[in-house]
PDB file of N, CA and C in Angstrom:
ATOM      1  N   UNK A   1      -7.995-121.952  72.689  1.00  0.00           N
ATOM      2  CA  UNK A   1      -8.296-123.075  71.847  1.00  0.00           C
ATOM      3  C   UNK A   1      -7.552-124.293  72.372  1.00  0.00           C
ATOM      4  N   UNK A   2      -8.168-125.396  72.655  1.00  0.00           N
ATOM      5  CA  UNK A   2      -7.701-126.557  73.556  1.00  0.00           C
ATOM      6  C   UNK A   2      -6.807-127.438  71.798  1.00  0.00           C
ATOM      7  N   UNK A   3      -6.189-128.155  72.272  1.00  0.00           N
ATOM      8  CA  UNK A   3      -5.209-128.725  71.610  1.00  0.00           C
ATOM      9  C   UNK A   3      -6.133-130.298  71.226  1.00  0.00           C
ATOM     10  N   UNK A   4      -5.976-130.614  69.905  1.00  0.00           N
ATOM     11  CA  UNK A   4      -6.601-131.656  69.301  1.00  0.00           C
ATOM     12  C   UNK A   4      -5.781-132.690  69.829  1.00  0.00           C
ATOM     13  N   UNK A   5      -6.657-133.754  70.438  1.00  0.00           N
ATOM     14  CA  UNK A   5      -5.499-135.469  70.507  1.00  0.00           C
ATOM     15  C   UNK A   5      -5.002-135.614  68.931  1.00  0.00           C
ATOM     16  N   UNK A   6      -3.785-136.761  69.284  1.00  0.00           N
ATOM     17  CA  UNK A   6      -3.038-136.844  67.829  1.00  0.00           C
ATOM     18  C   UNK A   6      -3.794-138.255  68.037  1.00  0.00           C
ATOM     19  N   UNK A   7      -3.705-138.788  66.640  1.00  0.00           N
ATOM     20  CA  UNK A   7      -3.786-140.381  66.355  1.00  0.00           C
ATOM     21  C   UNK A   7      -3.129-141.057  67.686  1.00  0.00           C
ATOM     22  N   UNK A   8      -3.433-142.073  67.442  1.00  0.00           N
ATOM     23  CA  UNK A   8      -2.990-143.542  68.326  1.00  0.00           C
ATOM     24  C   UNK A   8      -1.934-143.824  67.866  1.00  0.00           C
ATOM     25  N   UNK A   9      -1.377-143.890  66.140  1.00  0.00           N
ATOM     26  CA  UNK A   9      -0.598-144.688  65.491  1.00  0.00           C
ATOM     27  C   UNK A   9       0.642-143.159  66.004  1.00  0.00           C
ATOM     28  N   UNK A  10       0.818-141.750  65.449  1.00  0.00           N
ATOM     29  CA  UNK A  10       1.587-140.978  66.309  1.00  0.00           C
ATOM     30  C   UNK A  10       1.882-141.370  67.590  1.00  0.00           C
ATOM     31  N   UNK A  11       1.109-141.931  68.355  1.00  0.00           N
ATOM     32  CA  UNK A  11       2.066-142.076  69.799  1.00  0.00           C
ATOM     33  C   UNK A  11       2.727-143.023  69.655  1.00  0.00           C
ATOM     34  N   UNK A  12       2.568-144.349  68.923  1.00  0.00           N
ATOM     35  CA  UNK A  12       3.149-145.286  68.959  1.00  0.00           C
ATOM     36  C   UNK A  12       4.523-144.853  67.979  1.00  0.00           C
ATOM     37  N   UNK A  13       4.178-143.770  67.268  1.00  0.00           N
ATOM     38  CA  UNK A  13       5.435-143.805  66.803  1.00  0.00           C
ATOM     39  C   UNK A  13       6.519-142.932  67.509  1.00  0.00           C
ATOM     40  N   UNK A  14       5.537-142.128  68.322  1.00  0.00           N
ATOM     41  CA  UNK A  14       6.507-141.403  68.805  1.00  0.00           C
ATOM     42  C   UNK A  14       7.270-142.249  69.948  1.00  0.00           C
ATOM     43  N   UNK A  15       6.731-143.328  70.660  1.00  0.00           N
ATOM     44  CA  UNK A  15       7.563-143.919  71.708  1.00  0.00           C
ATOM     45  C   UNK A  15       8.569-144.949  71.073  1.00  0.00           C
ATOM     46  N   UNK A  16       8.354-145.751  69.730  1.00  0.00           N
ATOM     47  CA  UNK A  16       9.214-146.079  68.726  1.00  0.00           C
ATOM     48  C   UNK A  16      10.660-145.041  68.577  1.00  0.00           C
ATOM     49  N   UNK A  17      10.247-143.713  68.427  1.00  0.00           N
ATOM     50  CA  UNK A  17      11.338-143.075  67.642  1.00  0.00           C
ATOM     51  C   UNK A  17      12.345-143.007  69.024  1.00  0.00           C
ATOM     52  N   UNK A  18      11.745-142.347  69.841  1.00  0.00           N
ATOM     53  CA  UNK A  18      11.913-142.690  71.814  1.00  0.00           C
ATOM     54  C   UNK A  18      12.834-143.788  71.807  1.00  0.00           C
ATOM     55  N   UNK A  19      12.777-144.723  71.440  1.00  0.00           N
ATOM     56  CA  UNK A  19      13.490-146.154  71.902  1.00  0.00           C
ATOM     57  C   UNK A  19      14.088-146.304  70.963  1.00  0.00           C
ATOM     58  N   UNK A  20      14.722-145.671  69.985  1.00  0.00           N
ATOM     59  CA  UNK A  20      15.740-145.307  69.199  1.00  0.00           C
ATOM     60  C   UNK A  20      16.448-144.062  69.378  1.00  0.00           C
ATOM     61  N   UNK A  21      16.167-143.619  69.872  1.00  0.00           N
ATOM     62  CA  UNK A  21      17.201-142.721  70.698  1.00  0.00           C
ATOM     63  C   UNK A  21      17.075-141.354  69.332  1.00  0.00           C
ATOM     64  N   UNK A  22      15.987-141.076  68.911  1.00  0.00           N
ATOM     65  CA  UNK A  22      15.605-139.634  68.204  1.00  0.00           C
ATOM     66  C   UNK A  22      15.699-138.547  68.989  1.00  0.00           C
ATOM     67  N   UNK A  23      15.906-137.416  68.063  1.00  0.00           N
ATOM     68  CA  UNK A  23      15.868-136.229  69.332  1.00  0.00           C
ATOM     69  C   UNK A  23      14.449-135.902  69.087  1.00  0.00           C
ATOM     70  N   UNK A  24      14.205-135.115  69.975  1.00  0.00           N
ATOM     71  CA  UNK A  24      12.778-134.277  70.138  1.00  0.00           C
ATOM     72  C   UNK A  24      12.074-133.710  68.885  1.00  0.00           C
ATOM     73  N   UNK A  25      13.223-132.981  68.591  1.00  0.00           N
ATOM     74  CA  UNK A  25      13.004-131.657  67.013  1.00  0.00           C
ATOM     75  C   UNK A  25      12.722-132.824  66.016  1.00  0.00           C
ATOM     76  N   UNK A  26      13.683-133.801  65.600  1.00  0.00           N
ATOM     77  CA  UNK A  26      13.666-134.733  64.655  1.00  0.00           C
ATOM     78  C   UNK A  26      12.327-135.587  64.438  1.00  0.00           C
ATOM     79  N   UNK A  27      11.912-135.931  66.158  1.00  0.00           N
ATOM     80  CA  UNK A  27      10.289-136.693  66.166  1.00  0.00           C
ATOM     81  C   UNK A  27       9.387-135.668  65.567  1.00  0.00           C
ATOM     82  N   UNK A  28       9.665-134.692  66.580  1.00  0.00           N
ATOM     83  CA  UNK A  28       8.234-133.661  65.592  1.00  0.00           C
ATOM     84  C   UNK A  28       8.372-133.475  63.702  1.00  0.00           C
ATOM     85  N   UNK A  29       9.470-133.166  63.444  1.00  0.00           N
ATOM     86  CA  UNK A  29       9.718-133.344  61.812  1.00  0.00           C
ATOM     87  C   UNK A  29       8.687-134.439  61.430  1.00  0.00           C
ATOM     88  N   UNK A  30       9.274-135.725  61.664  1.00  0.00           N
ATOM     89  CA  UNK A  30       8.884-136.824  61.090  1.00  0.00           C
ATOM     90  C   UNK A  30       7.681-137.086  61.299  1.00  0.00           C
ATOM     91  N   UNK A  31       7.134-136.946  62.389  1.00  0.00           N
ATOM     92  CA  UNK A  31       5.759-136.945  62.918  1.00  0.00           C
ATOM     93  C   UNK A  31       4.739-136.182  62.221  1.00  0.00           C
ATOM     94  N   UNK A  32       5.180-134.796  62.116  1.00  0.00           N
ATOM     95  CA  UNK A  32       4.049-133.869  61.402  1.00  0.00           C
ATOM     96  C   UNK A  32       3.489-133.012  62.559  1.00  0.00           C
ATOM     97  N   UNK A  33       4.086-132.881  63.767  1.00  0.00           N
ATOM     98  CA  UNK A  33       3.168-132.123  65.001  1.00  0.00           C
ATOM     99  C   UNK A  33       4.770-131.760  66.199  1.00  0.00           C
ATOM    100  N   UNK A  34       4.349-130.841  66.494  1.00  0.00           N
ATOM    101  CA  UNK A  34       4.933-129.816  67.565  1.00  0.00           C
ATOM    102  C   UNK A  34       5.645-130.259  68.156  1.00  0.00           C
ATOM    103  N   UNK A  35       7.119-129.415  68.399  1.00  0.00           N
ATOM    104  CA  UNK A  35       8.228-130.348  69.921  1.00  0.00           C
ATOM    105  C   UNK A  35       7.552-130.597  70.761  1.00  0.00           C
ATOM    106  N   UNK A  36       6.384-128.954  71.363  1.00  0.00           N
ATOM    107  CA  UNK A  36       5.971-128.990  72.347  1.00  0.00           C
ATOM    108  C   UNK A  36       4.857-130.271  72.543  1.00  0.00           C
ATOM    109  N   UNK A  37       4.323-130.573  71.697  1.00  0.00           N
ATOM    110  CA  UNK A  37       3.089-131.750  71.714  1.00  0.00           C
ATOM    111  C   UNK A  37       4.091-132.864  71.752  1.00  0.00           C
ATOM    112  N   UNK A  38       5.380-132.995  71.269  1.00  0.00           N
ATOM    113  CA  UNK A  38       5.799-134.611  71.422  1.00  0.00           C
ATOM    114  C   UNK A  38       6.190-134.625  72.976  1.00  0.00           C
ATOM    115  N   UNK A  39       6.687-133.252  73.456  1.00  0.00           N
ATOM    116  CA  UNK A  39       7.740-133.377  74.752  1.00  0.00           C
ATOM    117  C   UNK A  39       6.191-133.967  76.156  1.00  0.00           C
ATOM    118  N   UNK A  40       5.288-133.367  75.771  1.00  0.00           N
ATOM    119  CA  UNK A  40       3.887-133.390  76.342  1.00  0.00           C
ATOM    120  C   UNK A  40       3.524-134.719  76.423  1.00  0.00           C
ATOM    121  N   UNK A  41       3.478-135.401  75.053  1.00  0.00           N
ATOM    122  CA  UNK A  41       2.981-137.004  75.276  1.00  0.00           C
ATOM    123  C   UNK A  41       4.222-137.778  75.609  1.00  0.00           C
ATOM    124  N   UNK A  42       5.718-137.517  75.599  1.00  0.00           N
ATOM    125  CA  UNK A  42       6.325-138.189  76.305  1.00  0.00           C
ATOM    126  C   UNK A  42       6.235-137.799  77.806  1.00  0.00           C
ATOM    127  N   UNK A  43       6.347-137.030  77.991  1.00  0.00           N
ATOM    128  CA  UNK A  43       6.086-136.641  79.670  1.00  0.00           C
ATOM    129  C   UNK A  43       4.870-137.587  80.172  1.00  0.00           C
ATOM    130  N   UNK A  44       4.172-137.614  79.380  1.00  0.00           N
ATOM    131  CA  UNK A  44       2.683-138.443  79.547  1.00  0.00           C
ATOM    132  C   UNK A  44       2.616-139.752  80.216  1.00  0.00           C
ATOM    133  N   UNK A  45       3.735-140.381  79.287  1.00  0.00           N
ATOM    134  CA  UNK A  45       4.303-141.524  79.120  1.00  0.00           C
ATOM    135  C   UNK A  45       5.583-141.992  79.707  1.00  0.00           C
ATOM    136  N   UNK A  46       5.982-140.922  80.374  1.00  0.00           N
ATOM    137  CA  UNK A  46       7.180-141.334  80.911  1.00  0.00           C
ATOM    138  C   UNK A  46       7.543-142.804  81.587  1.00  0.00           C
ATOM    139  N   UNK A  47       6.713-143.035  82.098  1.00  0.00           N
ATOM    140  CA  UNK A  47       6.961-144.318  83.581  1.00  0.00           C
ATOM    141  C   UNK A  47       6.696-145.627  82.165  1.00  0.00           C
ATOM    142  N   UNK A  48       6.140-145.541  81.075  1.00  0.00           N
ATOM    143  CA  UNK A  48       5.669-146.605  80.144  1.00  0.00           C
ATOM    144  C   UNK A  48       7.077-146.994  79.944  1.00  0.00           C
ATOM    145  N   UNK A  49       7.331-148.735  79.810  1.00  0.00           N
ATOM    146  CA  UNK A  49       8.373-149.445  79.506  1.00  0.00           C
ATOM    147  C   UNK A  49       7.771-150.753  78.656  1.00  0.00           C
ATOM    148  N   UNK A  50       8.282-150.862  77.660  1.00  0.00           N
ATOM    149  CA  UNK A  50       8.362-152.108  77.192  1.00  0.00           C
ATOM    150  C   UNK A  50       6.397-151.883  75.759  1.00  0.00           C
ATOM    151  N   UNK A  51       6.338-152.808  75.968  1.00  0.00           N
ATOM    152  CA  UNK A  51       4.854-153.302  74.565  1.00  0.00           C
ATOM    153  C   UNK A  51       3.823-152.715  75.352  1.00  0.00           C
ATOM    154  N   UNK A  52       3.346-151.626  75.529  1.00  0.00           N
ATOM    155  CA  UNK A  52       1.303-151.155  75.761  1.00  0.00           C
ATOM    156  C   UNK A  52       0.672-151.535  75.065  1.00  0.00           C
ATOM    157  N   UNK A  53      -0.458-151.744  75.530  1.00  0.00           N
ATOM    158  CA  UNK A  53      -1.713-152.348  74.731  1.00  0.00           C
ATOM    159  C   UNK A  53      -2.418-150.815  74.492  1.00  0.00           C
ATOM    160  N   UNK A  54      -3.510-150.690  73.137  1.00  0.00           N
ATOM    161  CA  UNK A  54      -3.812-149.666  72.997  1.00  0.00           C
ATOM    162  C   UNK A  54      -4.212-148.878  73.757  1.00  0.00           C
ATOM    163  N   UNK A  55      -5.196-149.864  75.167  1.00  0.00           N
ATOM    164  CA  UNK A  55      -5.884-148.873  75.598  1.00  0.00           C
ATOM    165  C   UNK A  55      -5.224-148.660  76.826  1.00  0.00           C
ATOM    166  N   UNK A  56      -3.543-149.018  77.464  1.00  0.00           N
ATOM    167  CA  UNK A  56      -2.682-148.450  78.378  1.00  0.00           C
ATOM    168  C   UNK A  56      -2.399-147.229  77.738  1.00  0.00           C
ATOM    169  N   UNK A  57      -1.946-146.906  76.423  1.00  0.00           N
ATOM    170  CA  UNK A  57      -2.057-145.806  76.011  1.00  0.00           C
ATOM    171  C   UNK A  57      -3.059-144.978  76.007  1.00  0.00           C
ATOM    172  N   UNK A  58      -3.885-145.300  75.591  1.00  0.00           N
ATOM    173  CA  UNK A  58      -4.923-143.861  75.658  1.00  0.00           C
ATOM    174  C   UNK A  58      -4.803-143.747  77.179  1.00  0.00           C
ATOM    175  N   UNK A  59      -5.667-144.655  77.979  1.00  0.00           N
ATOM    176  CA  UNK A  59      -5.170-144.281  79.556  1.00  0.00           C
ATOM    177  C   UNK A  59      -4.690-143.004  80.014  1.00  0.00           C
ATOM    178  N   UNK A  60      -3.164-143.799  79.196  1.00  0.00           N
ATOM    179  CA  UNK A  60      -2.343-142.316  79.545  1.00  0.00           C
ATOM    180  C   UNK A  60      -1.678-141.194  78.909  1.00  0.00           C
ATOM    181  N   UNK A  61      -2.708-140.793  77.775  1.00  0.00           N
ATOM    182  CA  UNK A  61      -2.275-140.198  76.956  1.00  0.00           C
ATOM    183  C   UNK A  61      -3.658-139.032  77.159  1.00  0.00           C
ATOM    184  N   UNK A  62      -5.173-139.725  76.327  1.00  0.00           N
ATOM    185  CA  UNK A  62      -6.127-139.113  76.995  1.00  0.00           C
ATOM    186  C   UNK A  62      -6.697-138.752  78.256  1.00  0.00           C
ATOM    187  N   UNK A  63      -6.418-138.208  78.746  1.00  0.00           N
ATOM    188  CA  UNK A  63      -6.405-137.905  80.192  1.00  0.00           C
ATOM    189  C   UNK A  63      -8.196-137.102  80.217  1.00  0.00           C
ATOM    190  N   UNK A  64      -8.900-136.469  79.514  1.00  0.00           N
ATOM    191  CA  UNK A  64      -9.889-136.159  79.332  1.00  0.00           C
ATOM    192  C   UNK A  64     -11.203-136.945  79.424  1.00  0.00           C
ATOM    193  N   UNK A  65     -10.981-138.276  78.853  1.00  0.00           N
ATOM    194  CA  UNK A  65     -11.503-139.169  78.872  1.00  0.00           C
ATOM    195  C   UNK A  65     -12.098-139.686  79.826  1.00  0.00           C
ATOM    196  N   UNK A  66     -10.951-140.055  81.061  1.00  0.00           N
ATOM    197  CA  UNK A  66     -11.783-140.409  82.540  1.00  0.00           C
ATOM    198  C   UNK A  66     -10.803-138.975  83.374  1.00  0.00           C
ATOM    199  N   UNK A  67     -12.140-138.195  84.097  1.00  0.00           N
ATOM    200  CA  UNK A  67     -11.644-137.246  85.045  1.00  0.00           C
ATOM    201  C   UNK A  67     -10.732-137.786  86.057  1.00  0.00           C
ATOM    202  N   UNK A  68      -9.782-137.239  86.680  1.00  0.00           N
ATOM    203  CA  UNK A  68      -9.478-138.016  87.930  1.00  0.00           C
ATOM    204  C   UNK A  68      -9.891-136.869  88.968  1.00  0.00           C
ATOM    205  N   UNK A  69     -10.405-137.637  90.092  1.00  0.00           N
ATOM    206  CA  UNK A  69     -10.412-136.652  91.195  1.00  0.00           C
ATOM    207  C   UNK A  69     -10.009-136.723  92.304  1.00  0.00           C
ATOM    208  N   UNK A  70      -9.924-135.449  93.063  1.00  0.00           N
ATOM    209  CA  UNK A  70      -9.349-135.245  94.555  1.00  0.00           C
ATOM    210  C   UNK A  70      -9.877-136.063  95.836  1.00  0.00           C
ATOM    211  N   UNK A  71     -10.049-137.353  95.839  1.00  0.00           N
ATOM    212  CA  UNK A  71     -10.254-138.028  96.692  1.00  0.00           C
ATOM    213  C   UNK A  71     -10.981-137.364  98.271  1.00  0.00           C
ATOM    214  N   UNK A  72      -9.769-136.525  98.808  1.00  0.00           N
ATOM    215  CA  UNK A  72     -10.064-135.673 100.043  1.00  0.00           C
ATOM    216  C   UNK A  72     -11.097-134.831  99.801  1.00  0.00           C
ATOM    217  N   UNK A  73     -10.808-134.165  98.886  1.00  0.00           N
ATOM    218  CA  UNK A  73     -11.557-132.687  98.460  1.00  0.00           C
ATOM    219  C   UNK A  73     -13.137-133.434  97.916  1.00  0.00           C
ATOM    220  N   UNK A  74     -13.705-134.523  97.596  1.00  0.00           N
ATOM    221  CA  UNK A  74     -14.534-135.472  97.326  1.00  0.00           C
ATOM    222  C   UNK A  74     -15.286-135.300  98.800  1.00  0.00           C
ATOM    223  N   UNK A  75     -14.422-136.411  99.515  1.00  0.00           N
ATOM    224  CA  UNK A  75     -14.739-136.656 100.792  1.00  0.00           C
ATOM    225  C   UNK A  75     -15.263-135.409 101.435  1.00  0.00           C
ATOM    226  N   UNK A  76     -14.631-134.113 101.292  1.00  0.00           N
ATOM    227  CA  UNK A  76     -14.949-133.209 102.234  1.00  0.00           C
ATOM    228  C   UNK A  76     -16.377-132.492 101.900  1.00  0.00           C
ATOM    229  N   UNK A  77     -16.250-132.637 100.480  1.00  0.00           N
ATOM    230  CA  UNK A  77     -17.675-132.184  99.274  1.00  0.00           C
ATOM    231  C   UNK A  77     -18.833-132.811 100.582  1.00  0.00           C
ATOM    232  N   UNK A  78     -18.988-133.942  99.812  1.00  0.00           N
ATOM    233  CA  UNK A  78     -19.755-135.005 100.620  1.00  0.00           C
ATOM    234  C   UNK A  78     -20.222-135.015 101.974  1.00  0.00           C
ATOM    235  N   UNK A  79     -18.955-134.719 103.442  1.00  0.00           N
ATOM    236  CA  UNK A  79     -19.691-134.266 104.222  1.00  0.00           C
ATOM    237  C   UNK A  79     -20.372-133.347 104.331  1.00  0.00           C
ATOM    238  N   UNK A  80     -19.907-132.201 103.738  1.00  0.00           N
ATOM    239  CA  UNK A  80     -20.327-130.873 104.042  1.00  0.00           C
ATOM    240  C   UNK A  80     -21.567-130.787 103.729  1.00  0.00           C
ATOM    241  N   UNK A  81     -21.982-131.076 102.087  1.00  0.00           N
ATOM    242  CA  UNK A  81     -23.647-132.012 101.980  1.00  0.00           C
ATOM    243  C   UNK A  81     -24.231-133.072 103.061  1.00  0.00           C
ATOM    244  N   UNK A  82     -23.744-133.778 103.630  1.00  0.00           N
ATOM    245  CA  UNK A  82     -24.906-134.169 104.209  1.00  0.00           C
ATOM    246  C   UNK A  82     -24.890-133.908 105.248  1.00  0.00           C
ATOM    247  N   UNK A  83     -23.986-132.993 106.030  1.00  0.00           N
ATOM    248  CA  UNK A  83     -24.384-132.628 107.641  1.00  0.00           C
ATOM    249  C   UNK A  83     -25.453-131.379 107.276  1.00  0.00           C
ATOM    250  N   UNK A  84     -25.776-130.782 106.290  1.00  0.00           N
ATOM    251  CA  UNK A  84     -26.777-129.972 106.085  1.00  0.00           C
ATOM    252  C   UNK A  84     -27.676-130.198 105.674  1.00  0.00           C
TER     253      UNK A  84
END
């Protein structure tokens, strides 16, 4: 069973509680959702500093949203189709 996205307004609070110097256990309390799901969207978010706009967050929060792909492994797809 794949894991539900949380709200928008949860991440923002969770990078709030983040920049108050909360512990992990304490965010999930207050939050209403899992260490493991907060430690996950901070990891997410790690490199984020300072004010995101909503949709820098989703960006990098929904990751489902836009696939990313293997560039090389693309490229190699591709020849291999059309030399045949």
């Amino acid at each position: 069973m794949s894991q539900k996205p949380i709200a928008m307004e949860q991440i923002k609070q969770i990078l709030q509680l983040r920049t108050d110097g909360i512990a992990i256990r304490e965010m999930a309390r207050r939050i209403g959702i899992s260490r493991n799901s907060v430690r996950k969207y901070l990891s997410l978010l790690e490199d984020s500093v300072g004010e995101l706009t909503n949709k820098q967050l989703a960006d990098g929060t929904y990751l489902n949203d836009s696939p990313r792909q293997d560039t090389v492994r693309l490229e190699q797809l591709v020849r291999h189709f059309s030399s045949t």
